[in-house]
C-alpha atoms as a PDB file:
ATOM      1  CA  UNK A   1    -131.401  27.215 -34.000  1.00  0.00           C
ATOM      2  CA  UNK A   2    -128.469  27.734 -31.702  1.00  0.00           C
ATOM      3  CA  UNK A   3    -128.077  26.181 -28.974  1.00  0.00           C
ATOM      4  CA  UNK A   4    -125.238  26.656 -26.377  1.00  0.00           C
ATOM      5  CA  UNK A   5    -123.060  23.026 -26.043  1.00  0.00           C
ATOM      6  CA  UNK A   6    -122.044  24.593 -22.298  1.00  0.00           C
ATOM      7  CA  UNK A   7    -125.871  25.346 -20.888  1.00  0.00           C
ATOM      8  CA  UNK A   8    -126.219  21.855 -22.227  1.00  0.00           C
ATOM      9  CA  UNK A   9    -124.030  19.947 -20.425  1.00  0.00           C
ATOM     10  CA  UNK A  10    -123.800  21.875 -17.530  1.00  0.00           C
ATOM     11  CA  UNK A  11    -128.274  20.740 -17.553  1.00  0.00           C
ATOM     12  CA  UNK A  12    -127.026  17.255 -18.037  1.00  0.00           C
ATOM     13  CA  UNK A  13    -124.491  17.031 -15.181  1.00  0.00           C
ATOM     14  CA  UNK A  14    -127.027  18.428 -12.859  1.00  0.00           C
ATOM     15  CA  UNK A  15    -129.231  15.880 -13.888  1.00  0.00           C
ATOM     16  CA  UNK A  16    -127.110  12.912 -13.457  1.00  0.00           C
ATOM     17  CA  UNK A  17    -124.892  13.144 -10.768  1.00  0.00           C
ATOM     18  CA  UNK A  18    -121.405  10.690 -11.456  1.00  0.00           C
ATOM     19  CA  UNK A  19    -119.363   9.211  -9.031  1.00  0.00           C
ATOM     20  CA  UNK A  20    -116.953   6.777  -9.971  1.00  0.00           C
ATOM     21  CA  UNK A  21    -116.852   3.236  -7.648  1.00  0.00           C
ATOM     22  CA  UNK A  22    -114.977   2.865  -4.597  1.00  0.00           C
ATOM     23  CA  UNK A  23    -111.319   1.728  -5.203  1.00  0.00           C
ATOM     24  CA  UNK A  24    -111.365   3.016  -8.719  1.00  0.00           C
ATOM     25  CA  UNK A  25    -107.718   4.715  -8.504  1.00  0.00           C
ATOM     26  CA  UNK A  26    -106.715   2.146  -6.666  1.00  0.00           C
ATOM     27  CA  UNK A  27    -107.178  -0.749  -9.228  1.00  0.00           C
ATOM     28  CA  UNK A  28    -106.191   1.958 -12.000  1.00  0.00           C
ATOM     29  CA  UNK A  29    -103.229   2.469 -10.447  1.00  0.00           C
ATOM     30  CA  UNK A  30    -101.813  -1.512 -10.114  1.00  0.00           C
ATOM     31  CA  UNK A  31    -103.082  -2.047 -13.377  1.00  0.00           C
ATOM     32  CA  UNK A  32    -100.916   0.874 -14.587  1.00  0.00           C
ATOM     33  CA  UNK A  33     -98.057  -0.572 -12.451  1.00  0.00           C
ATOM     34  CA  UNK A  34     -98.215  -4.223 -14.530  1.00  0.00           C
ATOM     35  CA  UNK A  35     -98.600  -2.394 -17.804  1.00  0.00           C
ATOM     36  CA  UNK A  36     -95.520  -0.312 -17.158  1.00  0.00           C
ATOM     37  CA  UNK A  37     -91.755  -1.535 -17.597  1.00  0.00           C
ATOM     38  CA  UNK A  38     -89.837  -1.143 -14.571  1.00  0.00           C
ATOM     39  CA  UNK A  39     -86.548   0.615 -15.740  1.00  0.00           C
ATOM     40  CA  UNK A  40     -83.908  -1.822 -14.214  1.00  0.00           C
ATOM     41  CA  UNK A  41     -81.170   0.798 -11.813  1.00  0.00           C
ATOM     42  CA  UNK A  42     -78.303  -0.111 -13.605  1.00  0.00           C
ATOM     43  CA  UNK A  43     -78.883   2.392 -16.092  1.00  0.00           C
ATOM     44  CA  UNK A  44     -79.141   5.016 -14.009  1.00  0.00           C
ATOM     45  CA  UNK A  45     -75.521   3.453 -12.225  1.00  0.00           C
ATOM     46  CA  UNK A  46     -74.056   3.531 -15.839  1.00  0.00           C
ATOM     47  CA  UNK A  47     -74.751   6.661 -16.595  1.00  0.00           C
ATOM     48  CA  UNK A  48     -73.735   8.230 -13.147  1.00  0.00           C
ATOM     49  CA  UNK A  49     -70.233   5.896 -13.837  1.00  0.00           C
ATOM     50  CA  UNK A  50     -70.556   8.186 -17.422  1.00  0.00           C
ATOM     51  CA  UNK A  51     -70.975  10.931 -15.715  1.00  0.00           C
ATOM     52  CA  UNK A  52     -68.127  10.902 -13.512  1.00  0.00           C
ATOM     53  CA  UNK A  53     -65.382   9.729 -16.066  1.00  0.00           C
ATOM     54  CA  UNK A  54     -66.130  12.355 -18.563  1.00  0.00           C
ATOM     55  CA  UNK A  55     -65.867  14.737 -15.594  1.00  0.00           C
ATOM     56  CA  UNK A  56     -62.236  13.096 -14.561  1.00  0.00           C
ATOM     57  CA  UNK A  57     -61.484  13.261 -18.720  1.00  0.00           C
ATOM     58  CA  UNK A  58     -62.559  17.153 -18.653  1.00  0.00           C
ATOM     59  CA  UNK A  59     -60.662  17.626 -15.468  1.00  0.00           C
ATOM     60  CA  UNK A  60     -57.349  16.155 -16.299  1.00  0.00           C
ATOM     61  CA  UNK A  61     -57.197  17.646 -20.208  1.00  0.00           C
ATOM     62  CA  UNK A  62     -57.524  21.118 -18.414  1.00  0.00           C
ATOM     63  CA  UNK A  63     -55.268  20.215 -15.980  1.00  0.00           C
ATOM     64  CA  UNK A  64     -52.485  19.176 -18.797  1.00  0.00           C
ATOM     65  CA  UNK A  65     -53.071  22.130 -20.767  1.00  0.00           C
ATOM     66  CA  UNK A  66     -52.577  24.761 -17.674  1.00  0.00           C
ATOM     67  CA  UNK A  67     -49.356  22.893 -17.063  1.00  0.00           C
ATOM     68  CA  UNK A  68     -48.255  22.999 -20.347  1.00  0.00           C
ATOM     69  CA  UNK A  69     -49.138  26.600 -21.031  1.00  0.00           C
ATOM     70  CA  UNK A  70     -47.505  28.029 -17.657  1.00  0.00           C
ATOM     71  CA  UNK A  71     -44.396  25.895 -17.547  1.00  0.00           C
ATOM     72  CA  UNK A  72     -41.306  27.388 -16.330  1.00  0.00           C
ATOM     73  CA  UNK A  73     -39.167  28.911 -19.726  1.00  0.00           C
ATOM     74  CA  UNK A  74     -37.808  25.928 -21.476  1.00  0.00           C
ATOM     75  CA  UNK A  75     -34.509  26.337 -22.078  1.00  0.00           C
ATOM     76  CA  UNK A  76     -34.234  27.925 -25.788  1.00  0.00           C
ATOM     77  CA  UNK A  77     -31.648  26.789 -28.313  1.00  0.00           C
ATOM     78  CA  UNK A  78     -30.458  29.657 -30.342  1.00  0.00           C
ATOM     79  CA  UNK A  79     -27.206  29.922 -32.245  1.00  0.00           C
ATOM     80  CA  UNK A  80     -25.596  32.869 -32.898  1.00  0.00           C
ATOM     81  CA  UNK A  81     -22.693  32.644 -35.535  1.00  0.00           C
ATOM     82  CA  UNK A  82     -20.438  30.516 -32.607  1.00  0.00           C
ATOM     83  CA  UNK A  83     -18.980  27.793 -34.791  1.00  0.00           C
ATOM     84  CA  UNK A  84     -16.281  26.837 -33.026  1.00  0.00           C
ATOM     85  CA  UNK A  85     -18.149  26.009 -30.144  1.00  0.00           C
ATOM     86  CA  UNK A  86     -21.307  24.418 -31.497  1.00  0.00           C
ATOM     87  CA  UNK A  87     -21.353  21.602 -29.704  1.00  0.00           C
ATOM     88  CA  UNK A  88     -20.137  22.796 -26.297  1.00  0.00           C
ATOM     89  CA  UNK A  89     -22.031  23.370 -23.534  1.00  0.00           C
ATOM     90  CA  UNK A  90     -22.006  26.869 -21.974  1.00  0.00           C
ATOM     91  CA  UNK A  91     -20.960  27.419 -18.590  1.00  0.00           C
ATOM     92  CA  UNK A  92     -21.821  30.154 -15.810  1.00  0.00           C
ATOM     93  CA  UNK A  93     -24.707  32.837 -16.742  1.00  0.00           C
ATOM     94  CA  UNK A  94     -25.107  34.688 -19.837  1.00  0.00           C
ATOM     95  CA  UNK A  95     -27.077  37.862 -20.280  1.00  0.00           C
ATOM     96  CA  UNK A  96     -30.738  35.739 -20.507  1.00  0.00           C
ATOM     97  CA  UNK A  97     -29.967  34.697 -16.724  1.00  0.00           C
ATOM     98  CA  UNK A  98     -29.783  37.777 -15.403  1.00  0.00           C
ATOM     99  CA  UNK A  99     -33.797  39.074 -15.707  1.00  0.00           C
ATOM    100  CA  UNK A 100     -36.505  38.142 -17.931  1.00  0.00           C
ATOM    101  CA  UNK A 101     -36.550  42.299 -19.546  1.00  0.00           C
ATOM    102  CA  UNK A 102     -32.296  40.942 -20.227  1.00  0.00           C
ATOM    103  CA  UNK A 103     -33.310  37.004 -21.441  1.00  0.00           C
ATOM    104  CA  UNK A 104     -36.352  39.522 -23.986  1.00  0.00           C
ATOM    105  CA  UNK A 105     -33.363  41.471 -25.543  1.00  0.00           C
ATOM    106  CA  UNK A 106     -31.069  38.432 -25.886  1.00  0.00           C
ATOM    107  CA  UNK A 107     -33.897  36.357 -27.404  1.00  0.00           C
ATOM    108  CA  UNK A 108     -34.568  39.115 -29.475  1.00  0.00           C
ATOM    109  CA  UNK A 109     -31.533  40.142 -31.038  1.00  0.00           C
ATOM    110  CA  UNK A 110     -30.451  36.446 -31.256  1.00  0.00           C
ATOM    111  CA  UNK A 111     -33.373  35.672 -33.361  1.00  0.00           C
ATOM    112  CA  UNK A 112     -33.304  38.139 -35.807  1.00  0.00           C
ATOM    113  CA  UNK A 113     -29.751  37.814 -36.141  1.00  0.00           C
ATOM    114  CA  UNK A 114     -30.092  33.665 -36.667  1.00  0.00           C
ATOM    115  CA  UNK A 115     -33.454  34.962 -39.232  1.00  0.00           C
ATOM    116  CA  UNK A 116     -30.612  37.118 -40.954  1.00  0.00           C
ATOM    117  CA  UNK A 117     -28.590  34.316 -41.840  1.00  0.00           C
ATOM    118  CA  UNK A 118     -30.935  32.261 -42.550  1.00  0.00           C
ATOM    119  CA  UNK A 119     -32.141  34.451 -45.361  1.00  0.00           C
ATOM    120  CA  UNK A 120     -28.500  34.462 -46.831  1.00  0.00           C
ATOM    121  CA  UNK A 121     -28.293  33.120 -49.923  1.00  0.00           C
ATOM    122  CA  UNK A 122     -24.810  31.377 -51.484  1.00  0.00           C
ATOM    123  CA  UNK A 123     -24.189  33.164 -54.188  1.00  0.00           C
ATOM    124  CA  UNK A 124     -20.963  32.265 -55.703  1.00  0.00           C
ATOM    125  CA  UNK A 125     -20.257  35.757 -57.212  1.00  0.00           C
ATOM    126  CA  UNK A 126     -20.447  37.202 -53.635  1.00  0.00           C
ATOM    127  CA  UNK A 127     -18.161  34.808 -51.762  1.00  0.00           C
ATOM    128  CA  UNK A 128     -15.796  36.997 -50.810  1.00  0.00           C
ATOM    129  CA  UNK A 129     -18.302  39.695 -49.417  1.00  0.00           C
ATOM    130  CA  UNK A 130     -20.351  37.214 -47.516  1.00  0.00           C
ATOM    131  CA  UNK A 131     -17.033  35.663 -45.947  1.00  0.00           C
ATOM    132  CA  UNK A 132     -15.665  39.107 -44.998  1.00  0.00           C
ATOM    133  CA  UNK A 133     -19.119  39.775 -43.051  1.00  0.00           C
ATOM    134  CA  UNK A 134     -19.117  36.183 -41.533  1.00  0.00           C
ATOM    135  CA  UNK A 135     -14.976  37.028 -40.216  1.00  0.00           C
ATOM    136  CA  UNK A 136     -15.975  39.904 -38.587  1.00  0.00           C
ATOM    137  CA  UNK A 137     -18.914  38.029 -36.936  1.00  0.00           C
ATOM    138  CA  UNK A 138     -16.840  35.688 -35.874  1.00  0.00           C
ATOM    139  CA  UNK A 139     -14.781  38.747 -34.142  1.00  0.00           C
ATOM    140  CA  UNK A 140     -17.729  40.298 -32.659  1.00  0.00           C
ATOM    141  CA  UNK A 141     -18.656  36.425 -31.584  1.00  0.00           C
ATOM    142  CA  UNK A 142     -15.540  36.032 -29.903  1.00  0.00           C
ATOM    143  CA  UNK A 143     -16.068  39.193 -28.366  1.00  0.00           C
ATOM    144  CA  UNK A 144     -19.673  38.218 -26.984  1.00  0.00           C
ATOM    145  CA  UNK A 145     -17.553  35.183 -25.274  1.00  0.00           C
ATOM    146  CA  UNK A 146     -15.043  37.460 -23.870  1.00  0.00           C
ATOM    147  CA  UNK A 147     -17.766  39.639 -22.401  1.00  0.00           C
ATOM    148  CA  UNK A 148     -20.087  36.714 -21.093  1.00  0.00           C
ATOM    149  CA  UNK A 149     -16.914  35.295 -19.401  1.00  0.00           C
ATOM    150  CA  UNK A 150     -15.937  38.315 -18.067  1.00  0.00           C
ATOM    151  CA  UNK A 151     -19.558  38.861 -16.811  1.00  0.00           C
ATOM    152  CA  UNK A 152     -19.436  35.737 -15.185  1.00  0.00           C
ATOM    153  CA  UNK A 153     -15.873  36.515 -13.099  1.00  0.00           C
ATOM    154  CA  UNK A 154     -16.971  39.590 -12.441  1.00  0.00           C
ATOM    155  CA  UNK A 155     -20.602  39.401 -11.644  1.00  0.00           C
ATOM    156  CA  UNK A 156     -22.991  41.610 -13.704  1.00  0.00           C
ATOM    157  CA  UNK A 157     -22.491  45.256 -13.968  1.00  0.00           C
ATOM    158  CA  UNK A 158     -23.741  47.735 -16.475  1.00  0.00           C
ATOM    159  CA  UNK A 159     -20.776  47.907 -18.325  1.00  0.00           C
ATOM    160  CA  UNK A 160     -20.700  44.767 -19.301  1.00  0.00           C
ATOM    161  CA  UNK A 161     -24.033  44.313 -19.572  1.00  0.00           C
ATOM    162  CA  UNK A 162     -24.580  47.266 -22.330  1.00  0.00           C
ATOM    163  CA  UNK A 163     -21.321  45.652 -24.248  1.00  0.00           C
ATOM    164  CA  UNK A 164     -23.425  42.738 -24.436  1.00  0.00           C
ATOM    165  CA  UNK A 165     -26.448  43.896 -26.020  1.00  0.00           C
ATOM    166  CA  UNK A 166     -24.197  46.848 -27.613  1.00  0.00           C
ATOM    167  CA  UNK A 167     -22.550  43.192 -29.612  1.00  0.00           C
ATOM    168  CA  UNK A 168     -25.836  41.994 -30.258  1.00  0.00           C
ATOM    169  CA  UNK A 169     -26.796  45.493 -31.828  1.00  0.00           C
ATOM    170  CA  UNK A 170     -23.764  45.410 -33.981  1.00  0.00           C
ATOM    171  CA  UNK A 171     -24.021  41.816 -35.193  1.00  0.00           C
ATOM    172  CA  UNK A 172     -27.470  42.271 -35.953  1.00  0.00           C
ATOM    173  CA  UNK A 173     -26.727  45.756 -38.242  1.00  0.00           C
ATOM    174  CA  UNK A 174     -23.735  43.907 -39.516  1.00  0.00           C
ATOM    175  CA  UNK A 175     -25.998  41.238 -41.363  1.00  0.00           C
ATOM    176  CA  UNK A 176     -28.436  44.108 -42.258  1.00  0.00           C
ATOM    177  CA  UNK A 177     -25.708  45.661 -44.104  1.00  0.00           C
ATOM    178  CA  UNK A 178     -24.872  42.743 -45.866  1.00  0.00           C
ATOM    179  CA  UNK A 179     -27.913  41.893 -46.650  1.00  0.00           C
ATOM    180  CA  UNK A 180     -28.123  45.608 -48.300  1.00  0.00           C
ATOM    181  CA  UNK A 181     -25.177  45.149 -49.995  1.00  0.00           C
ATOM    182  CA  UNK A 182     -25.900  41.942 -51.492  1.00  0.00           C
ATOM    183  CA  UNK A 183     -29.599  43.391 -52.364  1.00  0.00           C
ATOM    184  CA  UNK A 184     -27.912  46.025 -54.484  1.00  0.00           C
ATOM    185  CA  UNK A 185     -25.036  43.934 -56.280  1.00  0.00           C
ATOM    186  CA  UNK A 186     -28.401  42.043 -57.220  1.00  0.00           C
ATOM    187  CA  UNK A 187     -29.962  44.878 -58.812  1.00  0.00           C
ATOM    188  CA  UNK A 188     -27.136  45.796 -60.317  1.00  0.00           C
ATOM    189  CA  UNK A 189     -26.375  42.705 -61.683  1.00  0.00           C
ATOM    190  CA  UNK A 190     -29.737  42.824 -62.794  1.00  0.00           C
ATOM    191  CA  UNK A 191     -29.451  46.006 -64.774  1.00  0.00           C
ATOM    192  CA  UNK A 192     -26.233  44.981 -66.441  1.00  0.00           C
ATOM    193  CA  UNK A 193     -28.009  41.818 -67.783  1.00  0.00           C
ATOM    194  CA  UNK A 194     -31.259  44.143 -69.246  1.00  0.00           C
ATOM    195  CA  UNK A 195     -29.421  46.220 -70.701  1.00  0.00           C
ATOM    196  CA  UNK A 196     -26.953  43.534 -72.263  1.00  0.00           C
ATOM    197  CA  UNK A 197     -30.391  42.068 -73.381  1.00  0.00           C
ATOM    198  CA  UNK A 198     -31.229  45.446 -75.072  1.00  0.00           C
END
């Protein structure tokens, strides 16, 4: 026998009609009140104080690395085979000063040349090559000087501004050649000592 739980109750509350006493909710509700812990405000003042520094904290790392990032150019350092005036400071404008499409060449040629020497290695056997290169850098250096002084009495002009870069060109296929040269005495050398071995 089945009986439906719904019809059955729905019978029973027809039956019995409930209503709860007057000021039910009410005492519900203060007893609910004294069982409850009041949460104390300062909480809510410590975590707003949270709230706000980690916002400053965001704020100002952002803020230091946009200023960082879009500085105006620091001023580079390169050498470029100028030993006798290493320590000087330059005076006037050079080539870099003049645009930033000028300072992108400079900074170009000027680093690979500096990478150039860099990769250099004293070898005793090839002293004399190596200083025969480095004298005629030291010409087209003193050249470059001549040229950035003259470009500074004279104000900038495309001659003197394609000698610059045409110096830069030839210093920088200057150590390319050496560097070829000293490859091949290398391999050479090499050979000699295989087949001395053999």
């Amino acid at each position: 026998m089945a009986r439906d739980l719904r019809k059955m109750f729905e019978k029973e509350r027809e039956r019995r009609h409930f209503q709860m006493k007057q000021g039910h909710e009410d005492r519900f509700f203060a007893k609910l009140e004294e069982e409850l812990p009041q949460v104390p405000p300062k909480k809510k003042v410590i975590s707003l104080w949270m709230q706000i520094a980690a916002s400053v904290v965001i704020i100002l790392g952002l803020a230091l690395f946009y200023f960082n990032n879009t500085s105006v150019d620091p001023v580079e350092k390169v050498t470029v085979v100028d030993r006798e005036n290493a320590g000087k400071e330059r005076q006037g404008i050079s080539l870099g000063d003049l645009s930033p499409d000028l300072k992108k060449i400079e900074t170009y040629y000027t680093t690979n040349i500096n990478l150039q020497l860099a990769d250099l290695a004293d070898d005793p056997g090839n002293k004399e090559l190596v200083e025969s290169y480095m004298d005629r850098l030291a010409e087209l250096n003193t050249e470059y000087q001549r040229l950035n002084a003259e470009l500074n009495q004279l104000g900038p002009n495309d001659q003197t501004i394609s000698a610059l870069i045409n110096n830069l060109q030839l210093r920088l296929q200057l150590l390319q050649k050496l560097k070829s040269k000293l490859n091949q005495l290398k391999s050479s050398k090499n050979e000699q000592e295989s087949s001395n071995i053999v």
